[in-house]
PDB file of N, CA and C in Angstrom:
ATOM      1  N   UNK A   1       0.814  -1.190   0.000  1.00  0.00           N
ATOM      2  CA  UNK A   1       0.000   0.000   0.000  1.00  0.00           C
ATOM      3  C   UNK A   1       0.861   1.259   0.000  1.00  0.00           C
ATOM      4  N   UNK A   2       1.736   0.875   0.839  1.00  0.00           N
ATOM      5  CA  UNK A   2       3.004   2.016   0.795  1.00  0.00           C
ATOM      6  C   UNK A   2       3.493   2.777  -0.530  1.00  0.00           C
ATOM      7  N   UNK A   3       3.983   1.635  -1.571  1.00  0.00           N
ATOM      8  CA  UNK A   3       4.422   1.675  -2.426  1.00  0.00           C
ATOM      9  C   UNK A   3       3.431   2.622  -3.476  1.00  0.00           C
ATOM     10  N   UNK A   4       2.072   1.742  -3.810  1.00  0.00           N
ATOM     11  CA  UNK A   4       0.932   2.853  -4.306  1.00  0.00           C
ATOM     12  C   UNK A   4       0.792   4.141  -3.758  1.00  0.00           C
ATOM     13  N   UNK A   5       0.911   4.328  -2.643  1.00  0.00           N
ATOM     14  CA  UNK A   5       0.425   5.826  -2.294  1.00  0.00           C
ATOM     15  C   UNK A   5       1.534   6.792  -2.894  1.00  0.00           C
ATOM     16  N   UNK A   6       3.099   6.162  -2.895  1.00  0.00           N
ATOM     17  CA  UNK A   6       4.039   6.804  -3.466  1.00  0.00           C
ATOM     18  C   UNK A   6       4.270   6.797  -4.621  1.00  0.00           C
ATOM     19  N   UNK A   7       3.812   6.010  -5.510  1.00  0.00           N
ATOM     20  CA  UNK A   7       3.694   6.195  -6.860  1.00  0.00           C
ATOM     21  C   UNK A   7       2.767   7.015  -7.358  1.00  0.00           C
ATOM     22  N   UNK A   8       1.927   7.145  -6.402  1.00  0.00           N
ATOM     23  CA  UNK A   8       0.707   8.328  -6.808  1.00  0.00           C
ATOM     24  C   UNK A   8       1.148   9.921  -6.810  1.00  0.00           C
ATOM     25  N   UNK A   9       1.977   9.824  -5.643  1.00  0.00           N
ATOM     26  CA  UNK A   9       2.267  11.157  -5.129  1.00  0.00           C
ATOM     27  C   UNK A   9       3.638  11.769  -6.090  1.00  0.00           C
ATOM     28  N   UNK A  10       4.049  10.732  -6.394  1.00  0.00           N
ATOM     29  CA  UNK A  10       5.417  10.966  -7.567  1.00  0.00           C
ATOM     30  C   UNK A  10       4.942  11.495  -8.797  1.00  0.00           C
ATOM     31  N   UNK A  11       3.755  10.572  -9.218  1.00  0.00           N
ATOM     32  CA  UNK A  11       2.924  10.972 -10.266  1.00  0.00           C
ATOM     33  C   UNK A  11       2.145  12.530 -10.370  1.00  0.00           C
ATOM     34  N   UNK A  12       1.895  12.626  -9.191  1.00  0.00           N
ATOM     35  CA  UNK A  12       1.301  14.174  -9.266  1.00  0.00           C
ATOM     36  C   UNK A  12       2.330  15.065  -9.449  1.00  0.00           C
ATOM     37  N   UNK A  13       3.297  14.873  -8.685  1.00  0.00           N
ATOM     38  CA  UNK A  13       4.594  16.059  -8.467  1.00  0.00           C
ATOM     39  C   UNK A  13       5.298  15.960 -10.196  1.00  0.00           C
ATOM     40  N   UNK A  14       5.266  14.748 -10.655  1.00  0.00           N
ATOM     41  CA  UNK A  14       5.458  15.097 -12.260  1.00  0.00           C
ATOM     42  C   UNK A  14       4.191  15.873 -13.083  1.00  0.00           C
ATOM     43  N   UNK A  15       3.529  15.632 -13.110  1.00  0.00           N
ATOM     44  CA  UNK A  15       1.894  16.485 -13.786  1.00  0.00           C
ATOM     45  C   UNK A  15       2.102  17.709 -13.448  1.00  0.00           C
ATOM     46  N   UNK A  16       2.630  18.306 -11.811  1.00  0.00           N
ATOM     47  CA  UNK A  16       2.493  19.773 -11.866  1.00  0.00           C
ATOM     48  C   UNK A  16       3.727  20.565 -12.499  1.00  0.00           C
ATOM     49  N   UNK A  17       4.955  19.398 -12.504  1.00  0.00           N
ATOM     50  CA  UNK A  17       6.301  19.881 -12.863  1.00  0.00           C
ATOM     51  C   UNK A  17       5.919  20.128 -14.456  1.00  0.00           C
ATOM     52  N   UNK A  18       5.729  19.373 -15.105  1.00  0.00           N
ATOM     53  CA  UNK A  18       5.296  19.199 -16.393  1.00  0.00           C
ATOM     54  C   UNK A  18       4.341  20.368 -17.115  1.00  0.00           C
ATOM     55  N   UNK A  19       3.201  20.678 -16.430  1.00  0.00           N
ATOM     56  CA  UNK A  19       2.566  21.711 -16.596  1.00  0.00           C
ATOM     57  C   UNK A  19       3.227  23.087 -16.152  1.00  0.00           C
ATOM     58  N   UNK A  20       4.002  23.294 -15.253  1.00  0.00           N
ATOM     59  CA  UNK A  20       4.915  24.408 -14.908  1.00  0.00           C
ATOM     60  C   UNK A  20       5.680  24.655 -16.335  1.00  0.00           C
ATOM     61  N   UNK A  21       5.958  23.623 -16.950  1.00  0.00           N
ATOM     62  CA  UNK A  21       7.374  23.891 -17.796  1.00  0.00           C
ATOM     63  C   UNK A  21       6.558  24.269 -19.030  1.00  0.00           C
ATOM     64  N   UNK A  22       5.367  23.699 -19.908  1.00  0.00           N
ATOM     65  CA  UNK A  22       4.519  24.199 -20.477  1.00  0.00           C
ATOM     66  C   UNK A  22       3.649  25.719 -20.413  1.00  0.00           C
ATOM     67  N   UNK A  23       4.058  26.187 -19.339  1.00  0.00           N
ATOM     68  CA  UNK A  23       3.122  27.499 -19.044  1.00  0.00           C
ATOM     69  C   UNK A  23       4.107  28.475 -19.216  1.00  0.00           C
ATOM     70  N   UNK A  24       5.654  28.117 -18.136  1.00  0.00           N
ATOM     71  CA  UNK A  24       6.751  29.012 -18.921  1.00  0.00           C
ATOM     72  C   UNK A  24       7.122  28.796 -20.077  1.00  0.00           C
ATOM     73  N   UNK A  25       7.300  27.895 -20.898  1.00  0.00           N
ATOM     74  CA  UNK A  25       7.540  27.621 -22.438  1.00  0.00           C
ATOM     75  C   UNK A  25       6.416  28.887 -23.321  1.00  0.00           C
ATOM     76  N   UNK A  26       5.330  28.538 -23.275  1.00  0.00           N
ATOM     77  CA  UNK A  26       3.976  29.575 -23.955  1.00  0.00           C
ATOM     78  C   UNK A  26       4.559  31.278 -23.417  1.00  0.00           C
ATOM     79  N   UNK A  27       4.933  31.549 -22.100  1.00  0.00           N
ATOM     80  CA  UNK A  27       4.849  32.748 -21.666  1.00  0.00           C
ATOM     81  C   UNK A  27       6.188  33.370 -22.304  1.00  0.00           C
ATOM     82  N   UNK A  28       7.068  32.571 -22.228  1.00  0.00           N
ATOM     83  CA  UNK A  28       8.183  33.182 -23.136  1.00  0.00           C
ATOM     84  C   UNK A  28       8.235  33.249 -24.472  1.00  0.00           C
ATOM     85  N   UNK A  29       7.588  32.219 -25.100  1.00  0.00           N
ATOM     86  CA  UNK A  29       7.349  32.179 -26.840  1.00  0.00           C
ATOM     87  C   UNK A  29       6.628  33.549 -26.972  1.00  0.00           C
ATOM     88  N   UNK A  30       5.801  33.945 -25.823  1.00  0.00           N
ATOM     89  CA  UNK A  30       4.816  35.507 -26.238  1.00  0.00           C
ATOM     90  C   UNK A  30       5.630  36.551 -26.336  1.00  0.00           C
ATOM     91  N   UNK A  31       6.867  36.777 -25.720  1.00  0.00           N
ATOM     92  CA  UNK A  31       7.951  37.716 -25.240  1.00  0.00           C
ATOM     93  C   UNK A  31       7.350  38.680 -24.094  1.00  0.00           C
ATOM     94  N   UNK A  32       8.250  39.449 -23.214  1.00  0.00           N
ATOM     95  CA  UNK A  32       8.313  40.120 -22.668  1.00  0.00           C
ATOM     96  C   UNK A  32       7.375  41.705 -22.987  1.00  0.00           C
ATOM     97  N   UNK A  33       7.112  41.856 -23.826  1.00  0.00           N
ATOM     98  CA  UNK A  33       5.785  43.116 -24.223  1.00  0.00           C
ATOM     99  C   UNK A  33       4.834  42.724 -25.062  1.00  0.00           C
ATOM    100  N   UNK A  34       4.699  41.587 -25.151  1.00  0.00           N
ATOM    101  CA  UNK A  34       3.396  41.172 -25.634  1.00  0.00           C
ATOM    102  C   UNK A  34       3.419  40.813 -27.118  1.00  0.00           C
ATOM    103  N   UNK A  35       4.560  40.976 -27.876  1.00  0.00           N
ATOM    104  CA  UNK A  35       4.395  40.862 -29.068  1.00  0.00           C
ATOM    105  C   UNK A  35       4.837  39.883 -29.668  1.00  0.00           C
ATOM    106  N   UNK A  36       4.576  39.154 -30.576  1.00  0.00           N
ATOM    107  CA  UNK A  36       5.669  38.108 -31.528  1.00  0.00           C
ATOM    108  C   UNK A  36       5.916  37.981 -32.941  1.00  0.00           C
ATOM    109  N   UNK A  37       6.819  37.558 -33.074  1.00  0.00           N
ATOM    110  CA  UNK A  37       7.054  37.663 -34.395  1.00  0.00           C
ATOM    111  C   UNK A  37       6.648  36.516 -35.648  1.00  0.00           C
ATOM    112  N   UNK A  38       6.871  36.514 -36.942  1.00  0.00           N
ATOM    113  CA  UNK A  38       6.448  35.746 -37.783  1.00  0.00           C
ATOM    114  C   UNK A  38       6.989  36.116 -38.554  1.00  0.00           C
ATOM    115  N   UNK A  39       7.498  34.347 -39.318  1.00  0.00           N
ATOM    116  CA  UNK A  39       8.589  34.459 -40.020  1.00  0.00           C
ATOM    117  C   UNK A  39       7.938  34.347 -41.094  1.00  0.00           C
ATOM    118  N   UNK A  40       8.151  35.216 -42.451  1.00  0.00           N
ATOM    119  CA  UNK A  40       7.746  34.610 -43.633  1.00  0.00           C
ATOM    120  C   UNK A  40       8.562  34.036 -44.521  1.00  0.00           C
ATOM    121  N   UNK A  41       7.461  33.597 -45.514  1.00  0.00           N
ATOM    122  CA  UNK A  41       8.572  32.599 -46.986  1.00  0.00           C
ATOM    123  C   UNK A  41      10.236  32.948 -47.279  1.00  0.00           C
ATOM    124  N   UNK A  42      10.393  34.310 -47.368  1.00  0.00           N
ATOM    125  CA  UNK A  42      10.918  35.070 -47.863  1.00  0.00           C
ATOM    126  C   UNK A  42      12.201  35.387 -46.705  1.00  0.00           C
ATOM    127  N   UNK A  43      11.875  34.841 -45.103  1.00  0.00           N
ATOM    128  CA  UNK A  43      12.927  35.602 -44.387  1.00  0.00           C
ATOM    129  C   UNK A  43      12.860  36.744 -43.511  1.00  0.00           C
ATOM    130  N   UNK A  44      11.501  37.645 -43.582  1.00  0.00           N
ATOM    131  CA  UNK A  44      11.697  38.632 -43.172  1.00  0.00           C
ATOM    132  C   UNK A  44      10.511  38.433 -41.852  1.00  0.00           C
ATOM    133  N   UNK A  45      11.060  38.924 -40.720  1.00  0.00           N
ATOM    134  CA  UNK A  45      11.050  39.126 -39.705  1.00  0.00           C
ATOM    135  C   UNK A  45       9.798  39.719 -39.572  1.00  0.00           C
ATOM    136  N   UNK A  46       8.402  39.737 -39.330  1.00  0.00           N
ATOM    137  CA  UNK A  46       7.233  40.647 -39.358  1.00  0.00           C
ATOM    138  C   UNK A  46       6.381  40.744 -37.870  1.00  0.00           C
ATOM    139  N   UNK A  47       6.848  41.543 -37.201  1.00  0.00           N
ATOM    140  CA  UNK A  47       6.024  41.535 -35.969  1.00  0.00           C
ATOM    141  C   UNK A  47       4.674  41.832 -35.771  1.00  0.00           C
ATOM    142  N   UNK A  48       4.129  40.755 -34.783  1.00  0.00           N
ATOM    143  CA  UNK A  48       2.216  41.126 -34.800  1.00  0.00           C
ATOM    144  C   UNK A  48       1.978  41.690 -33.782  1.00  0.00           C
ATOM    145  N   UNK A  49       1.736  42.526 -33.711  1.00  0.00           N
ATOM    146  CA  UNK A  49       0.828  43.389 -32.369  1.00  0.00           C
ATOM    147  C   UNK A  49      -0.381  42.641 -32.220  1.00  0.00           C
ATOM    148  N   UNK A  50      -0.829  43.682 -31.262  1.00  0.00           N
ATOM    149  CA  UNK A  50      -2.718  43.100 -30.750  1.00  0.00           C
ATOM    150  C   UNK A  50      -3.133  43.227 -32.188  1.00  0.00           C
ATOM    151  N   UNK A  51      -3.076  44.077 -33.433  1.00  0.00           N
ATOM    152  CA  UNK A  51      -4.013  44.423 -34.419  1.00  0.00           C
ATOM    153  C   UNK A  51      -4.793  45.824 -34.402  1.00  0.00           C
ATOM    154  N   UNK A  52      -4.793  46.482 -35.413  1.00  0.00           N
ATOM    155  CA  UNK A  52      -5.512  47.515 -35.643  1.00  0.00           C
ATOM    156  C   UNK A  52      -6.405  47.349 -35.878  1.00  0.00           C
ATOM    157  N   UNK A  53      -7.315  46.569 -36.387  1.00  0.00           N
ATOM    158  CA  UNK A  53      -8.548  46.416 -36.695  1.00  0.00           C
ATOM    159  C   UNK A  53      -8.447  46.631 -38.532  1.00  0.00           C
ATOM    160  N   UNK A  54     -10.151  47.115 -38.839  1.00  0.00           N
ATOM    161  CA  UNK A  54      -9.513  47.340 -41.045  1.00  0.00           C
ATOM    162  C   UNK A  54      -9.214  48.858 -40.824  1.00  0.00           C
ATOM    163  N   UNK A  55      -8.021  49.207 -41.474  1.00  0.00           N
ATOM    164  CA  UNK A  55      -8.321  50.568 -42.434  1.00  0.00           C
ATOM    165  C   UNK A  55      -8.700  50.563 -43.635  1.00  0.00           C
ATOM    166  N   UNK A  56      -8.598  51.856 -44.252  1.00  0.00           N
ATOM    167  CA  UNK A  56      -8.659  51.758 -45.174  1.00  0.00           C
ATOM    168  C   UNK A  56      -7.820  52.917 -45.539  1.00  0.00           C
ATOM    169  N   UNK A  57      -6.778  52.887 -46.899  1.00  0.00           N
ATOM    170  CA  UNK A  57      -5.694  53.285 -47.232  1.00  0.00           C
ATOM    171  C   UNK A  57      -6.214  54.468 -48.867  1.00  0.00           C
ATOM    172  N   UNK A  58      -6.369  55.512 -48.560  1.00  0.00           N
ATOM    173  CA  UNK A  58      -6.408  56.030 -50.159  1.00  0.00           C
ATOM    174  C   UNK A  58      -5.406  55.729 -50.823  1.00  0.00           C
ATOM    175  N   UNK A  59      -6.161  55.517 -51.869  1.00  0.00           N
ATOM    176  CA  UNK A  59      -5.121  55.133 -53.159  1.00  0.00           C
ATOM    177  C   UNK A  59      -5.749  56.437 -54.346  1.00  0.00           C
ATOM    178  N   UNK A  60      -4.266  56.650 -55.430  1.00  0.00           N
ATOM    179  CA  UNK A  60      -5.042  57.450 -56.509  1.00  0.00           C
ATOM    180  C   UNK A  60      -5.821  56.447 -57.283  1.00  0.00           C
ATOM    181  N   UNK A  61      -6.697  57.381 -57.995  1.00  0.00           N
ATOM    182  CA  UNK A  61      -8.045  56.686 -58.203  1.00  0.00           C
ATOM    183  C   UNK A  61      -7.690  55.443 -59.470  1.00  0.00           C
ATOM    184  N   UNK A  62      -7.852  54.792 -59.840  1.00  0.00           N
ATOM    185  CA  UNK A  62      -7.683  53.521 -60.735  1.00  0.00           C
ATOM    186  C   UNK A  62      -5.980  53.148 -60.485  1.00  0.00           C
ATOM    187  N   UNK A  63      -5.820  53.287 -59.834  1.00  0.00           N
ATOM    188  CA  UNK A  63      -4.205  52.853 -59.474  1.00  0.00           C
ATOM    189  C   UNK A  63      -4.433  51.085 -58.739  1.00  0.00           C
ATOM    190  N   UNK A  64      -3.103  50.480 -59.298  1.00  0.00           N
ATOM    191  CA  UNK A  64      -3.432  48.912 -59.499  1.00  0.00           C
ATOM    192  C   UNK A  64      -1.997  48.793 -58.243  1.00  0.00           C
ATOM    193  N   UNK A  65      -1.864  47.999 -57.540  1.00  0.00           N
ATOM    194  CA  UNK A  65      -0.522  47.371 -56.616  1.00  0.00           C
ATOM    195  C   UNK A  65       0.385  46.581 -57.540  1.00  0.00           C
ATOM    196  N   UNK A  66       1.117  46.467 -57.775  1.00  0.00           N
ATOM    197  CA  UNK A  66       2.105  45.657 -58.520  1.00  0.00           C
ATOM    198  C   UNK A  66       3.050  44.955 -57.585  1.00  0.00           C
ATOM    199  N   UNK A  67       3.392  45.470 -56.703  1.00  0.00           N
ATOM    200  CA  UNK A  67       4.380  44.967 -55.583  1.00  0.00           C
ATOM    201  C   UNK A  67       4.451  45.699 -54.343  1.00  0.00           C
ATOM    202  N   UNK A  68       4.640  45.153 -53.296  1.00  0.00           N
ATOM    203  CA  UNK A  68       5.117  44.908 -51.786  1.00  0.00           C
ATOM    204  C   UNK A  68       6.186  45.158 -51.318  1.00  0.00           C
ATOM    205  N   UNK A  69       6.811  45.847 -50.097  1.00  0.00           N
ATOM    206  CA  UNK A  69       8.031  45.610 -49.472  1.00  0.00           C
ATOM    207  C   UNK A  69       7.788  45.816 -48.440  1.00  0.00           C
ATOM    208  N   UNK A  70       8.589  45.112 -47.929  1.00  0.00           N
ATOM    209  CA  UNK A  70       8.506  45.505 -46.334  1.00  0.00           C
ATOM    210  C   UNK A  70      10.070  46.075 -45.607  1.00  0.00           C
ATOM    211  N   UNK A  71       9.643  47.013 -44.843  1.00  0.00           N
ATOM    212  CA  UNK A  71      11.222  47.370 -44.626  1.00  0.00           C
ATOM    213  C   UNK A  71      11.156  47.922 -42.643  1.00  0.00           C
ATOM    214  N   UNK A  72      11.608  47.583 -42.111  1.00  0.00           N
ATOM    215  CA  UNK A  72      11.291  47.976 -40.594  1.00  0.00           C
ATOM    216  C   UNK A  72      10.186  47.767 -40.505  1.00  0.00           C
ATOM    217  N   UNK A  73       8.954  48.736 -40.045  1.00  0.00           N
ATOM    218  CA  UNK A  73       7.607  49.093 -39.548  1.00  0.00           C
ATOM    219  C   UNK A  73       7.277  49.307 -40.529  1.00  0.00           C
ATOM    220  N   UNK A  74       7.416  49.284 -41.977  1.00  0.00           N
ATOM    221  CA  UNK A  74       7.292  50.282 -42.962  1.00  0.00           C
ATOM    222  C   UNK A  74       6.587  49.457 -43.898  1.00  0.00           C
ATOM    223  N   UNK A  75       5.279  49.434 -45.015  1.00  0.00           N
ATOM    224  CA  UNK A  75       5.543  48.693 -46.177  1.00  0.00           C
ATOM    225  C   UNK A  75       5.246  49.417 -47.204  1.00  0.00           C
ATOM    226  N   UNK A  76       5.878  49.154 -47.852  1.00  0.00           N
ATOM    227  CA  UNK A  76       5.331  49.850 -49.578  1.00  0.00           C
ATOM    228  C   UNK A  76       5.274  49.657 -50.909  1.00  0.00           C
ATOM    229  N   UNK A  77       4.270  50.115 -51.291  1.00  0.00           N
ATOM    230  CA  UNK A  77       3.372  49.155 -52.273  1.00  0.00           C
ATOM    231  C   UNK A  77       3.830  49.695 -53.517  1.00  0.00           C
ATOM    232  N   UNK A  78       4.318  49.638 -54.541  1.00  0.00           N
ATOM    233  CA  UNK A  78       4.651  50.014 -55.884  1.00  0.00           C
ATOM    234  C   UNK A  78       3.395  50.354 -56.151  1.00  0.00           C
ATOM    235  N   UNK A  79       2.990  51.105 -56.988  1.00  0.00           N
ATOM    236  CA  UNK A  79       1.717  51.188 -57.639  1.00  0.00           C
ATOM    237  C   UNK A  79       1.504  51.802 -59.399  1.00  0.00           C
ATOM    238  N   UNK A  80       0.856  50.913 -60.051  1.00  0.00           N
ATOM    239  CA  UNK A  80       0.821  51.605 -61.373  1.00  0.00           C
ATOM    240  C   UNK A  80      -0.655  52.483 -61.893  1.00  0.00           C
ATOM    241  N   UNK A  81       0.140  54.044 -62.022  1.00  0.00           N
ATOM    242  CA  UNK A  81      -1.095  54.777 -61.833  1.00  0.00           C
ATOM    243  C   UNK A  81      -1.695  54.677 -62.903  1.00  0.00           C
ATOM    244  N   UNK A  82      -2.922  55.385 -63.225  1.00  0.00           N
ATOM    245  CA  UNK A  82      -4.155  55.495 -64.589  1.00  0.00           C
ATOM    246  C   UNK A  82      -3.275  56.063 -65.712  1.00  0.00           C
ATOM    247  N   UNK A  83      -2.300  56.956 -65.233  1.00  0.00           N
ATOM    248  CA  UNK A  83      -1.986  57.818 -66.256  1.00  0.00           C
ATOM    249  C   UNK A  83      -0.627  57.310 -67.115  1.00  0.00           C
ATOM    250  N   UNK A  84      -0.404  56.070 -66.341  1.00  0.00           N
ATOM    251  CA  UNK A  84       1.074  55.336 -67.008  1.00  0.00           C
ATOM    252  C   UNK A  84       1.818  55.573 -66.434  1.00  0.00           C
ATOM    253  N   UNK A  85       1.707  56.485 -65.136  1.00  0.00           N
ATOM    254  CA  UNK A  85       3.120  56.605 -64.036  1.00  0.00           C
ATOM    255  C   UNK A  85       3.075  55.187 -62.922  1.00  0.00           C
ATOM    256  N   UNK A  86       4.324  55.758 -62.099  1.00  0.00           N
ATOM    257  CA  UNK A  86       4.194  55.141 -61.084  1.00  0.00           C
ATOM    258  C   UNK A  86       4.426  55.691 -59.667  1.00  0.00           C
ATOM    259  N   UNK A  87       3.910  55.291 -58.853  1.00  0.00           N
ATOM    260  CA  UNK A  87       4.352  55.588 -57.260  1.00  0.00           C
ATOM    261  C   UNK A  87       4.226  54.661 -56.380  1.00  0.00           C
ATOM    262  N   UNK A  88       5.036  54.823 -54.874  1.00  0.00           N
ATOM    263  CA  UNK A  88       4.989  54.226 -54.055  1.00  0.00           C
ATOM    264  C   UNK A  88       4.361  54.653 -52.887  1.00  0.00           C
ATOM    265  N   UNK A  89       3.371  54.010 -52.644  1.00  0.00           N
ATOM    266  CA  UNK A  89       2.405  54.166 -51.098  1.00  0.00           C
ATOM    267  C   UNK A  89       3.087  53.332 -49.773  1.00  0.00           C
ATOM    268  N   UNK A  90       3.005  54.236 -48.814  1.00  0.00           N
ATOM    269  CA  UNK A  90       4.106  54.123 -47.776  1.00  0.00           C
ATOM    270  C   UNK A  90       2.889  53.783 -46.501  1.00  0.00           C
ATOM    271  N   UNK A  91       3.088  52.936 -45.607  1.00  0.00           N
ATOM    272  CA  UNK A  91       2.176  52.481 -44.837  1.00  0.00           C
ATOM    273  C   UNK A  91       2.831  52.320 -43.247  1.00  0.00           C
ATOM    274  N   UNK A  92       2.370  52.604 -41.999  1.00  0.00           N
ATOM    275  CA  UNK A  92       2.928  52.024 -40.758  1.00  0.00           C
ATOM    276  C   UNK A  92       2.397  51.078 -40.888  1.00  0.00           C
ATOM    277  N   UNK A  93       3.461  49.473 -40.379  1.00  0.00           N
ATOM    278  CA  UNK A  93       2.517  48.015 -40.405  1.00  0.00           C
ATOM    279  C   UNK A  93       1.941  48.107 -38.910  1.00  0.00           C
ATOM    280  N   UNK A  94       2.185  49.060 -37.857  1.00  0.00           N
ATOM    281  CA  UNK A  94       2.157  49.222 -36.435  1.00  0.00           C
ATOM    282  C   UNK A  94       0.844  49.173 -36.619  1.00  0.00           C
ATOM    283  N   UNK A  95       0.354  50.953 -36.937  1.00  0.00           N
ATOM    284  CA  UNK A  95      -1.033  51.544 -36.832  1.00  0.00           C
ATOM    285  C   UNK A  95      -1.731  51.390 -38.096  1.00  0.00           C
ATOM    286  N   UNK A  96      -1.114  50.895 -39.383  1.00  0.00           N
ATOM    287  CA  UNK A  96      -2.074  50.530 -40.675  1.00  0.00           C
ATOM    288  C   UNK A  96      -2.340  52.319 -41.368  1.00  0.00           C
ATOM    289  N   UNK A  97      -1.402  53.406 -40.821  1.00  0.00           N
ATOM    290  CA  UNK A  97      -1.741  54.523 -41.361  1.00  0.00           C
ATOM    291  C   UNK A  97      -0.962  54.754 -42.318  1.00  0.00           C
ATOM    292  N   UNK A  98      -1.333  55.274 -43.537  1.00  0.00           N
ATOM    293  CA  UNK A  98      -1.139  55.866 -44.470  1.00  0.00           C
ATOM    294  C   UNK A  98       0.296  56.989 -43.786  1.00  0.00           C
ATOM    295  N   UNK A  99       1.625  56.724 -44.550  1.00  0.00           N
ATOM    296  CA  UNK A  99       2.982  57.498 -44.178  1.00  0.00           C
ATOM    297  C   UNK A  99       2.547  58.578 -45.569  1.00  0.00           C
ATOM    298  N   UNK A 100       2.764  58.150 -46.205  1.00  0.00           N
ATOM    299  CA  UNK A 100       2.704  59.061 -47.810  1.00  0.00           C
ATOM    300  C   UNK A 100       2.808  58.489 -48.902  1.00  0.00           C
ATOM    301  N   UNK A 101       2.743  59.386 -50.487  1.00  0.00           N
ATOM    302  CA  UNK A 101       2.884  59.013 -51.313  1.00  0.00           C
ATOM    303  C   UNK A 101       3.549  59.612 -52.440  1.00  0.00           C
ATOM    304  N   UNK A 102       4.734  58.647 -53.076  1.00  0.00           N
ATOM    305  CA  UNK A 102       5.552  59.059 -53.741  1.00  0.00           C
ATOM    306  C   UNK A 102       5.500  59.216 -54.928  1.00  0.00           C
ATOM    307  N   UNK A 103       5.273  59.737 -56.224  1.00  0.00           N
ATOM    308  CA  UNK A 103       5.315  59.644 -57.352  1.00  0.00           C
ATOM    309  C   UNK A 103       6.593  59.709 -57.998  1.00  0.00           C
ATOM    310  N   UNK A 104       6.645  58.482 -58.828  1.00  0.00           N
ATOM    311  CA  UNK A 104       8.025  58.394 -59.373  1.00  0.00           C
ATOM    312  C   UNK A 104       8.157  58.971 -61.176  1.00  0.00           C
ATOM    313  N   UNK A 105       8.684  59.951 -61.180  1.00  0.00           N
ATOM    314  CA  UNK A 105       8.527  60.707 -62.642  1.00  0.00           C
ATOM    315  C   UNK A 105       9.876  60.175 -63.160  1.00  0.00           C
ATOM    316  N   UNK A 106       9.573  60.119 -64.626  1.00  0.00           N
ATOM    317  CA  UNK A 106      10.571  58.958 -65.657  1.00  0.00           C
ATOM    318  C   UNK A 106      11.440  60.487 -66.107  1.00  0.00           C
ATOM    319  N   UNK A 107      11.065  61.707 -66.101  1.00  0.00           N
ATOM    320  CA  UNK A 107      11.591  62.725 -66.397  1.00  0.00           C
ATOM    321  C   UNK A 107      13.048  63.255 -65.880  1.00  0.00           C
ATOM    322  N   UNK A 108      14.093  63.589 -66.873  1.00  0.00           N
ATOM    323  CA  UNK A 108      15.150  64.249 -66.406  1.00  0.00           C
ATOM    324  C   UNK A 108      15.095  65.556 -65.677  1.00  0.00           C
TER     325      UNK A 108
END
């Protein structure tokens, strides 16, 4: 009987050890301010906050995205305008706000 009661009690003291090491494992994968990161295809490092919720980003009017970058906090979108130009729309990935917009003129 001895023996059972101590195999029981061994058994618990592993279950709580076990679950201890699982709860710090999760709390550190979150980091220290709440945020984590995500790795994409490509390599680049993209941190997720809580989320902004949707914005919505003006664009000039019939202007199409062609490409993406991401650079720090930063992303920006190539864009090919109506008129046959081009520019780049500049975005915080933090707050989802509109930084600015660049028009790139082919002109000397």
């Amino acid at each position: 009987m001895r023996g059972l009661k101590g195999l029981v009690i061994g058994m618990g003291v592993l279950i709580v050890v076990g679950l201890t090491v699982v709860i710090v494992t999760v709390v550190k994968r979150q980091g220290s301010d709440g945020a984590s990161a995500s790795k994409s295809p490509i390599g680049v490092s993209v941190p997720i906050e809580h989320g902004f919720g949707e914005k919505r980003i003006q664009m000039p009017k019939g202007a199409k995205a062609v490409e993406t970058i991401i650079d720090g906090n930063r992303l920006a979108v190539r864009l090919d305008l109506n008129d046959g130009g081009q520019a780049l729309l500049l975005v915080d990935i933090n707050t989802g706000q509109r930084i600015g917009l660049i028009r790139l003129d082919g002109s000397k």
